[in-house]
C-alpha atoms as a PDB file:
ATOM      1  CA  UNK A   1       9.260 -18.750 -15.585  1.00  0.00           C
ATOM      2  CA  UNK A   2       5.857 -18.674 -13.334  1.00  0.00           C
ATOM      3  CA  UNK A   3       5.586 -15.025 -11.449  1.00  0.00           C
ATOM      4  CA  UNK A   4       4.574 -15.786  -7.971  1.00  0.00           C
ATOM      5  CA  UNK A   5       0.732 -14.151  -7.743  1.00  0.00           C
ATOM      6  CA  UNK A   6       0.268 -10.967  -6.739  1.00  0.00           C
ATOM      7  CA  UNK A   7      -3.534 -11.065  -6.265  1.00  0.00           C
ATOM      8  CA  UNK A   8      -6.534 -13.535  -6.671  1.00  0.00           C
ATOM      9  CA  UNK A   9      -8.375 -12.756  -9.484  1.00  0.00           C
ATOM     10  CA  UNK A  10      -9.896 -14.920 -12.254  1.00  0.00           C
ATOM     11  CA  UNK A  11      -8.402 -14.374 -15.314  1.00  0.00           C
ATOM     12  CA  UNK A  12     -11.381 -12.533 -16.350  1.00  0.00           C
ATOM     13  CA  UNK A  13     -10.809 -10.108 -13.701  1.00  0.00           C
ATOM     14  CA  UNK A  14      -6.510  -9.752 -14.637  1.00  0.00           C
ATOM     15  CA  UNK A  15      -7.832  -8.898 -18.039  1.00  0.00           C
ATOM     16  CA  UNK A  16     -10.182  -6.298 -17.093  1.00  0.00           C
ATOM     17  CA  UNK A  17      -7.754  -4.676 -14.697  1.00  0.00           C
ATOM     18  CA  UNK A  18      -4.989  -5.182 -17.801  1.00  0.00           C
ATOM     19  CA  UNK A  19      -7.457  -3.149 -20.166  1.00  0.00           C
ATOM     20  CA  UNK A  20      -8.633  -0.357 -17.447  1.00  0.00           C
ATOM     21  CA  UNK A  21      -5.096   0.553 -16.836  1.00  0.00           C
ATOM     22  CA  UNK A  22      -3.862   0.365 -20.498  1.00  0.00           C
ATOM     23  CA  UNK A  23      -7.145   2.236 -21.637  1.00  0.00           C
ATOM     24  CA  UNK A  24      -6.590   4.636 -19.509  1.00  0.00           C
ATOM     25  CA  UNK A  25      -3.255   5.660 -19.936  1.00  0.00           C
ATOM     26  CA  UNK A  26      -3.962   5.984 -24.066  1.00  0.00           C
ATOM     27  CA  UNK A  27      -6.861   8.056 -23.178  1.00  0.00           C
ATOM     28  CA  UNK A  28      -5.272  10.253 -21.002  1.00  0.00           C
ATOM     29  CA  UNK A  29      -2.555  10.354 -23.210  1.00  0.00           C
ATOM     30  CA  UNK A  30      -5.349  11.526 -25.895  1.00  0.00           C
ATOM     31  CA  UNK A  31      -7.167  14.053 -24.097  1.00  0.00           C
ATOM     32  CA  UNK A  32      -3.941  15.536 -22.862  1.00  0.00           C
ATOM     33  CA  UNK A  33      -2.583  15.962 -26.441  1.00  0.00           C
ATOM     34  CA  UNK A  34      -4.965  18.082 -27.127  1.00  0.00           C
ATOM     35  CA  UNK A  35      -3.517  20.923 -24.553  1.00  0.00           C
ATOM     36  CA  UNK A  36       0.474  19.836 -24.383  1.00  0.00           C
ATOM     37  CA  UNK A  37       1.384  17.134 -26.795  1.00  0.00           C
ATOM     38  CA  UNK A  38       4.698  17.446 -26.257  1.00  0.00           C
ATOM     39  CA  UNK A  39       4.122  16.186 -22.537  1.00  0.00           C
ATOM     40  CA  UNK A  40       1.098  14.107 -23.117  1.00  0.00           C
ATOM     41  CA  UNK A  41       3.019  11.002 -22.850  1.00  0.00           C
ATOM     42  CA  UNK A  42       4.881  11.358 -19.457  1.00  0.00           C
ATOM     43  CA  UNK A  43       2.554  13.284 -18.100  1.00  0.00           C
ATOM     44  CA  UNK A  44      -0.241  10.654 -19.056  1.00  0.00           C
ATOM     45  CA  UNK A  45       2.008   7.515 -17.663  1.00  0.00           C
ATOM     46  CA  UNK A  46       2.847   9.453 -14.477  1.00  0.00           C
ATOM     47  CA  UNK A  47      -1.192   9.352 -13.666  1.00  0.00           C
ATOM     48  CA  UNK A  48      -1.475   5.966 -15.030  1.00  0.00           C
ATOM     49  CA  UNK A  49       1.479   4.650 -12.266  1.00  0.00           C
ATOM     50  CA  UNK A  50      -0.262   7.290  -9.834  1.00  0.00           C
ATOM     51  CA  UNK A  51      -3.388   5.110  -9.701  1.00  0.00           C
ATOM     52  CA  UNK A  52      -1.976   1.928 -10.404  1.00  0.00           C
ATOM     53  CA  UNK A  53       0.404   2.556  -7.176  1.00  0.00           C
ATOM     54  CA  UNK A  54      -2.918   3.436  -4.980  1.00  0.00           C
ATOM     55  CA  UNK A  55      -4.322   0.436  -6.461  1.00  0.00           C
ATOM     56  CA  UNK A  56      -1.651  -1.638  -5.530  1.00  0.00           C
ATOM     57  CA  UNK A  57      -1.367  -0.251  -2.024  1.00  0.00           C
ATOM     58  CA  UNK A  58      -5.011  -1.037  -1.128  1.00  0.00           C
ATOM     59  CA  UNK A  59      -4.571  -4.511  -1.639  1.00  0.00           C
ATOM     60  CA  UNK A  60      -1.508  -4.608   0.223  1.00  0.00           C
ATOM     61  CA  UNK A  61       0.737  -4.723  -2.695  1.00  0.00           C
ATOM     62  CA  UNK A  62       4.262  -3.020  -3.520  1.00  0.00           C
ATOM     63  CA  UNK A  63       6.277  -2.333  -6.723  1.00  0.00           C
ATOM     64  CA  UNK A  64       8.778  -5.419  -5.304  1.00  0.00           C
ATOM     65  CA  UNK A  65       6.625  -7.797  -6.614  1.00  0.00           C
ATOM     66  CA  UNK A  66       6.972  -6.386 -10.277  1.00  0.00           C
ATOM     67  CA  UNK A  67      10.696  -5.752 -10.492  1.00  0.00           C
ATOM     68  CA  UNK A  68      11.971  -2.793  -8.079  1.00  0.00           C
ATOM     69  CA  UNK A  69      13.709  -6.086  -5.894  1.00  0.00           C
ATOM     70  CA  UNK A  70      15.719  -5.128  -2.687  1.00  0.00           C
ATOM     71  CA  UNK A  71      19.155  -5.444  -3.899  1.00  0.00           C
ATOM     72  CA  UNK A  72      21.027  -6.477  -0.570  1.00  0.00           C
ATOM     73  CA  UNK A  73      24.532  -5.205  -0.200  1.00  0.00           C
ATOM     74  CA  UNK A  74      27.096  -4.227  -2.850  1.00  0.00           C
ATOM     75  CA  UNK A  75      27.570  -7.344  -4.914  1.00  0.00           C
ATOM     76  CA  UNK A  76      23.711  -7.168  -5.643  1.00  0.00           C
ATOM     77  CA  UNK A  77      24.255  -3.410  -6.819  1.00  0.00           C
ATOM     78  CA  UNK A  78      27.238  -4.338  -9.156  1.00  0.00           C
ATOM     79  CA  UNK A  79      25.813  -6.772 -10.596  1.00  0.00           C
ATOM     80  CA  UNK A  80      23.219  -4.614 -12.423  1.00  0.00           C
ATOM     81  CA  UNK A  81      26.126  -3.062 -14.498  1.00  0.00           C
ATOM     82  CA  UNK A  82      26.677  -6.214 -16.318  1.00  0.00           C
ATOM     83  CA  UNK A  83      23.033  -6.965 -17.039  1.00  0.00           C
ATOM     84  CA  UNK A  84      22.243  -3.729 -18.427  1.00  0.00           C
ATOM     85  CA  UNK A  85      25.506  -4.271 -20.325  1.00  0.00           C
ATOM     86  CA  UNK A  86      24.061  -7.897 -21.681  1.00  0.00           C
ATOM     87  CA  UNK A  87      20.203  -5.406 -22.112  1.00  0.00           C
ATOM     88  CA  UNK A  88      22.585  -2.472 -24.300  1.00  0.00           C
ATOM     89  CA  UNK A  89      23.795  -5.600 -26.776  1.00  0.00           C
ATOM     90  CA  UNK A  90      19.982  -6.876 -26.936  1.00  0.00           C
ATOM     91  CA  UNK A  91      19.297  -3.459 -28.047  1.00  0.00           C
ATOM     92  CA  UNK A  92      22.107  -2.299 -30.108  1.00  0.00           C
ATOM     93  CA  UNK A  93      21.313  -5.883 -32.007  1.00  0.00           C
ATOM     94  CA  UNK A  94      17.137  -5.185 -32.533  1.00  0.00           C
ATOM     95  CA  UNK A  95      17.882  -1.449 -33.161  1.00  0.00           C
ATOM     96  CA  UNK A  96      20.546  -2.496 -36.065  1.00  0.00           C
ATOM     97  CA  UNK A  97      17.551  -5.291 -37.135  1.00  0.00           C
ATOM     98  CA  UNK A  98      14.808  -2.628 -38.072  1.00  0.00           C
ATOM     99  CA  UNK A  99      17.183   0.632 -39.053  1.00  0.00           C
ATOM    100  CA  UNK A 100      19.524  -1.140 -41.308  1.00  0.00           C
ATOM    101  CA  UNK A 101      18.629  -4.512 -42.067  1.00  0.00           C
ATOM    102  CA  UNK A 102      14.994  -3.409 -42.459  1.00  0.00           C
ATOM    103  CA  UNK A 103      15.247  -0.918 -45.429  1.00  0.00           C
ATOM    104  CA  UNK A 104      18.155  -3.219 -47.087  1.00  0.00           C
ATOM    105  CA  UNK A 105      15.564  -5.947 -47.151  1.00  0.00           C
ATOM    106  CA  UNK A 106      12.872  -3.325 -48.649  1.00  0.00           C
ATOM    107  CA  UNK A 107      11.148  -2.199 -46.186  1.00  0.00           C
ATOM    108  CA  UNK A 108      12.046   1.623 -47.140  1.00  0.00           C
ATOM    109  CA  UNK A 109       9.253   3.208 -44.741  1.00  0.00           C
ATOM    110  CA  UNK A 110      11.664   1.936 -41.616  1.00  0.00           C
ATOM    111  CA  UNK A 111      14.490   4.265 -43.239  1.00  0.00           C
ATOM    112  CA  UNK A 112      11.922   7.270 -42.828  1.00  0.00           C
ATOM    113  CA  UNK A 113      11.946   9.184 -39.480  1.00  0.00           C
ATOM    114  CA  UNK A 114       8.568  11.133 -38.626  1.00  0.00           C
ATOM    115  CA  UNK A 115       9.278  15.136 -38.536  1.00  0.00           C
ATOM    116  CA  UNK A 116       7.027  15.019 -35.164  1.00  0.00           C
ATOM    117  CA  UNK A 117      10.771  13.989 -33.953  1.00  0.00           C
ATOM    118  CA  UNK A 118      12.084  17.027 -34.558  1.00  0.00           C
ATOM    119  CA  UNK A 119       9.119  18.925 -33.281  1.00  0.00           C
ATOM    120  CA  UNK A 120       8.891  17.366 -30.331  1.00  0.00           C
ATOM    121  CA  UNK A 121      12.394  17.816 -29.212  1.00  0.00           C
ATOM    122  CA  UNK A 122      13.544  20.468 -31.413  1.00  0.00           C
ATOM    123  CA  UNK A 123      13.693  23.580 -28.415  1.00  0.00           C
ATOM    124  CA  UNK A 124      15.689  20.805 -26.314  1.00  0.00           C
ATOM    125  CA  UNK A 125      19.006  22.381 -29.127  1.00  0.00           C
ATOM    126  CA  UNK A 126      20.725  24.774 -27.209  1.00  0.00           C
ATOM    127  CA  UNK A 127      18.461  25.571 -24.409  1.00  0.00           C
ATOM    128  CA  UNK A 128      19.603  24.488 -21.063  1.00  0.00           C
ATOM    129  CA  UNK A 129      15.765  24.574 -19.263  1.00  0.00           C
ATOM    130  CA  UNK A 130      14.862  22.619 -22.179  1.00  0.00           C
ATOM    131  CA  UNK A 131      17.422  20.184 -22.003  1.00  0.00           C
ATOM    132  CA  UNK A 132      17.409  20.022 -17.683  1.00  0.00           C
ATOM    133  CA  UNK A 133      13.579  19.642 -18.467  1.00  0.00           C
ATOM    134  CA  UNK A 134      13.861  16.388 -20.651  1.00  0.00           C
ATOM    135  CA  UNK A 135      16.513  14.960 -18.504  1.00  0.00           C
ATOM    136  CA  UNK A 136      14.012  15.175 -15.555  1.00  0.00           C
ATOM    137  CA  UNK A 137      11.216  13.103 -17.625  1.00  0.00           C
ATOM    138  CA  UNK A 138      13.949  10.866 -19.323  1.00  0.00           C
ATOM    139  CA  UNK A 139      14.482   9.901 -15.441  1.00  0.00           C
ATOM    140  CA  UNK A 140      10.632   9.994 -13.923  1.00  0.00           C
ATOM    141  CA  UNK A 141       8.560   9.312 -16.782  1.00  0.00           C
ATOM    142  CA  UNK A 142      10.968   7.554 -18.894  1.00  0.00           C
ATOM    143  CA  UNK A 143      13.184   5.245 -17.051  1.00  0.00           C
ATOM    144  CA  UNK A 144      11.678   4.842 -14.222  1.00  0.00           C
ATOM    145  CA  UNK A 145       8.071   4.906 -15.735  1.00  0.00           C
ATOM    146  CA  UNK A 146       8.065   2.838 -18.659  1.00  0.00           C
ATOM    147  CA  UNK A 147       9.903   0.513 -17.313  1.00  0.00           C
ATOM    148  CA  UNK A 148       8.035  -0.298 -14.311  1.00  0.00           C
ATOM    149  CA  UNK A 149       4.294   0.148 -16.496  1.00  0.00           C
ATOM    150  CA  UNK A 150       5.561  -2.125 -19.919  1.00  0.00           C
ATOM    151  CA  UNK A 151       7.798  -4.272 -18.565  1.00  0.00           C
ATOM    152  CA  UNK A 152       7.461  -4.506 -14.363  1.00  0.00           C
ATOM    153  CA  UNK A 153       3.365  -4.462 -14.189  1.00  0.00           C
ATOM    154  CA  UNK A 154       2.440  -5.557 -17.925  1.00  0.00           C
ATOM    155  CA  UNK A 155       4.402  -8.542 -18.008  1.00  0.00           C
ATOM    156  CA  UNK A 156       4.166  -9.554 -14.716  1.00  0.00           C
ATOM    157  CA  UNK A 157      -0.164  -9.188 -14.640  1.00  0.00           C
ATOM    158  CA  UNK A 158      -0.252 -10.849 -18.475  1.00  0.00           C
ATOM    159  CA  UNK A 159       2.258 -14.178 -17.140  1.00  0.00           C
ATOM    160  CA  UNK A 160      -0.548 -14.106 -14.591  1.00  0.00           C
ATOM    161  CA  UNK A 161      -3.142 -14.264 -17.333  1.00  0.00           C
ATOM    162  CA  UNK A 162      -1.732 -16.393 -19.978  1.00  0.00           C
ATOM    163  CA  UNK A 163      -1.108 -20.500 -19.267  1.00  0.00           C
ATOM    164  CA  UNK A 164       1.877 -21.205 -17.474  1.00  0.00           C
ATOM    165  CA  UNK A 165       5.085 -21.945 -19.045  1.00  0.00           C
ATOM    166  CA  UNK A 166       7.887 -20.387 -21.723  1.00  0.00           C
ATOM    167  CA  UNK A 167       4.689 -20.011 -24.334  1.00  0.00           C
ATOM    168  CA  UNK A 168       2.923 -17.785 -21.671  1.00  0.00           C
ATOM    169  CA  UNK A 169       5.984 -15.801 -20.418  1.00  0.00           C
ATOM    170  CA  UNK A 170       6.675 -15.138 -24.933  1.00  0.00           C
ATOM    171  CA  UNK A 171       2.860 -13.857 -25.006  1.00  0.00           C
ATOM    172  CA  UNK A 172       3.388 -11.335 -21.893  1.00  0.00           C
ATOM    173  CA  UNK A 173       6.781  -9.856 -23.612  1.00  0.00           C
ATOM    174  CA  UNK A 174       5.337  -9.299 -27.238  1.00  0.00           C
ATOM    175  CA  UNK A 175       1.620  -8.424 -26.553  1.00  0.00           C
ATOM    176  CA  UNK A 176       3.447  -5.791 -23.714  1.00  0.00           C
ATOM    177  CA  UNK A 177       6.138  -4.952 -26.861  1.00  0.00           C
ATOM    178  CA  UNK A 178       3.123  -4.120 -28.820  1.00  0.00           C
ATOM    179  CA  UNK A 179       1.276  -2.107 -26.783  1.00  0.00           C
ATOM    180  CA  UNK A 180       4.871  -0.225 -26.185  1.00  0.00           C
ATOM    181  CA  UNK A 181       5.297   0.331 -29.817  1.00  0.00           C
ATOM    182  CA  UNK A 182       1.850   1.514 -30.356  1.00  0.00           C
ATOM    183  CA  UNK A 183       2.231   3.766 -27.613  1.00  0.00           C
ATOM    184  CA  UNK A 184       4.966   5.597 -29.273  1.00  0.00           C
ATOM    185  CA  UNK A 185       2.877   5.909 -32.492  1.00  0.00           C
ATOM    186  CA  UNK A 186       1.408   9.010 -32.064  1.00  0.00           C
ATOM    187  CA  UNK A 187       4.738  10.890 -32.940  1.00  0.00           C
ATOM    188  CA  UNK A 188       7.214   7.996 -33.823  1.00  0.00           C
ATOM    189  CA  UNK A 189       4.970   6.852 -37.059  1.00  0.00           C
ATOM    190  CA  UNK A 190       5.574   3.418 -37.963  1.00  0.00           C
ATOM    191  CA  UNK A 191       9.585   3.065 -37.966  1.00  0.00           C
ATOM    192  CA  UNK A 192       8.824   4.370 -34.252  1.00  0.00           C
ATOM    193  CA  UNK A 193       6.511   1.781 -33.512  1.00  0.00           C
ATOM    194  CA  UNK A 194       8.738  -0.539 -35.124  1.00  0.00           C
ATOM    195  CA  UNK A 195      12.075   0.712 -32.976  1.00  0.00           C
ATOM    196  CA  UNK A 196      10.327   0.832 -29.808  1.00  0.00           C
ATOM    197  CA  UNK A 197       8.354  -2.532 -30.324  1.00  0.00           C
ATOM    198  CA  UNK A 198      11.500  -4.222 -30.635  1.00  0.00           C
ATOM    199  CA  UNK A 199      13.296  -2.732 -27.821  1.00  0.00           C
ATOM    200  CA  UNK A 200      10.007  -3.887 -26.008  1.00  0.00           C
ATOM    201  CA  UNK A 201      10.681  -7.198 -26.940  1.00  0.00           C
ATOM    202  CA  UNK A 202      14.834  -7.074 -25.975  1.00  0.00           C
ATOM    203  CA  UNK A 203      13.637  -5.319 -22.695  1.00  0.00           C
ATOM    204  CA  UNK A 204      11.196  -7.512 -21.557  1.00  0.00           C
ATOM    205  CA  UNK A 205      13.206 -11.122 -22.312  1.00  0.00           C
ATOM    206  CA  UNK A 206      16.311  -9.435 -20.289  1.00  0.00           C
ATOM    207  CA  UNK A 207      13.609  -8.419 -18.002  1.00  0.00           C
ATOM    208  CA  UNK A 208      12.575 -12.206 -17.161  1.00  0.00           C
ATOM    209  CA  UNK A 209      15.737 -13.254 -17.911  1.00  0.00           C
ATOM    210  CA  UNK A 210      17.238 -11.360 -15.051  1.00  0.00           C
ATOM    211  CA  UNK A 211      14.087 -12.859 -12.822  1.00  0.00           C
ATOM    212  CA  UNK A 212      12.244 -10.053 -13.448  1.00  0.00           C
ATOM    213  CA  UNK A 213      14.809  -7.134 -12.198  1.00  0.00           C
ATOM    214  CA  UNK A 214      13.890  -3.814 -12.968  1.00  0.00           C
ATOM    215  CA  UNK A 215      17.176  -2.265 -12.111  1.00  0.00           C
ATOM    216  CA  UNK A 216      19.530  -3.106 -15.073  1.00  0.00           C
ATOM    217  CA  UNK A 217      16.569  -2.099 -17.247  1.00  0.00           C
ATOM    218  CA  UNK A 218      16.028   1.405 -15.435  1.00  0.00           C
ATOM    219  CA  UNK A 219      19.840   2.056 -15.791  1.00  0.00           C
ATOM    220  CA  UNK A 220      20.360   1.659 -19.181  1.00  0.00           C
ATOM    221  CA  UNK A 221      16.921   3.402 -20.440  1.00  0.00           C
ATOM    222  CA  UNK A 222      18.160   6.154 -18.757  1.00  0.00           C
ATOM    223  CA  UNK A 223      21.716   6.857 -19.727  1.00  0.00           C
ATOM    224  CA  UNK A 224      20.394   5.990 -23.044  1.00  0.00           C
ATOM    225  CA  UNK A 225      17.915   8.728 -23.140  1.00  0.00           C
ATOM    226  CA  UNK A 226      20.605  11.467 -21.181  1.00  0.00           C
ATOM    227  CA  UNK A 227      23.318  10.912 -23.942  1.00  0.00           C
ATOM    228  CA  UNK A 228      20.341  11.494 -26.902  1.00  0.00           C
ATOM    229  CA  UNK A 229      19.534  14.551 -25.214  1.00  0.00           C
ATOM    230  CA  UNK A 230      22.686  15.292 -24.323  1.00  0.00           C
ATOM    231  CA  UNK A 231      23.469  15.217 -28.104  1.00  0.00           C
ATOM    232  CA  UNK A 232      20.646  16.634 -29.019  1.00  0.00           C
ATOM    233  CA  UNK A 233      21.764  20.034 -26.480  1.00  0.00           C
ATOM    234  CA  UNK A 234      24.788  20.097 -28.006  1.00  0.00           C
ATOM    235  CA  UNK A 235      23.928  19.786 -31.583  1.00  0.00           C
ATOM    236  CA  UNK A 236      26.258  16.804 -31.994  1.00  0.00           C
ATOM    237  CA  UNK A 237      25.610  15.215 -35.400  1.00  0.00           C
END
């Protein structure tokens, strides 16, 4: 699938507007660690879509064009329930892949979850402005967020940059998987990198699969995220 073009620029200049973006939401993310770790990532992507969205309006541009489509009366809107049902089996099937299948096959540091985890989210137990806190960046920073900065502007911009064609539009899903992963590195470790790299990959096929439709995508990160925290709150085991 060929994304229409959003801009003319060489491909020189898509790549250089790729890396300013993506370099500056992992410095930002860097520099803010440093004060509020915890935060560093949400807060970090918010700025990144901040300027990306000013960018965007001063040539003319809106989010439409990377995957927040109109969705014209109510058969449009149902229809996102069974695509983010098709997204959960994509990601119940590469989650299974590197949790379970992963350390059967040897690779034991995918069994291993990073006690940054627990840091990170540990207050969220028990504490209702915790919890309401989380659910507010599962929904801004999160859902909305990632989605619309991996999988709505990354893969969309790199189709732009790579050749035409099904080898192209594989390129733009992993290299945007990647820098997902990576992203989640920093208190993840490796089996997080490995986790969220894959559900990279599931949610950016489903995401040009779905001719590049944001919504199912947004929907499911979401309730995904609310019923972690949600179980987190509540101490469920």
């Amino acid at each position: 699938m060929t994304p229409e073009p959003i801009q003319k620029l060489s491909r020189r200049g898509i790549a250089v507007e790729i890396a300013a973006f993506v370099g500056f939401a992992l410095l930002a993310k860097y520099g803010l660690s440093l004060i509020f770790w915890r935060y560093a990532g949400p807060v970090s992507l918010l700025l990144t879509l901040a300027l990306l969205t000013l960018d965007m309006r001063g040539r003319g541009l809106r989010w439409s064009a990377m995957g927040l489509i109109p969705l014209p009366g109510w058969k449009a809107k149902l229809m996102v329930l069974p695509k983010a049902g098709v997204t959960l089996l994509a990601f119940a099937i590469v989650v299974a892949l590197v949790t379970i299948v992963g350390p059967a096959i040897g690779l034991a540091f995918l069994a291993k979850e990073s006690a940054d985890i627990a840091d990170r989210w540990g207050a969220v137990a028990g504490s209702l402005p915790h919890f309401l806190l989380w659910i507010g960046i599962v929904w801004s920073a999160a859902a909305f967020g990632e989605e619309m900065f991996f999988r709505g502007y990354l893969i969309t911009r790199l189709q732009a940059l790579f050749p035409a064609g099904r080898v192209g539009a594989m390129l733009a899903v992993l290299l945007s998987a990647l820098i997902f992963g990576y992203g989640h590195f920093y208190y993840q470790g490796w089996r997080g990198a490995f986790v969220t790299g894959g559900i990279g990959l599931a949610f950016g096929t489903m995401f040009l699969l779905f001719r590049r439709n944001l919504w199912p995508l947004i929907l499911l990160h979401g309730v995904i995220d609310t019923l972690t925290f949600t179980a987190i709150f509540m101490r469920w085991k």
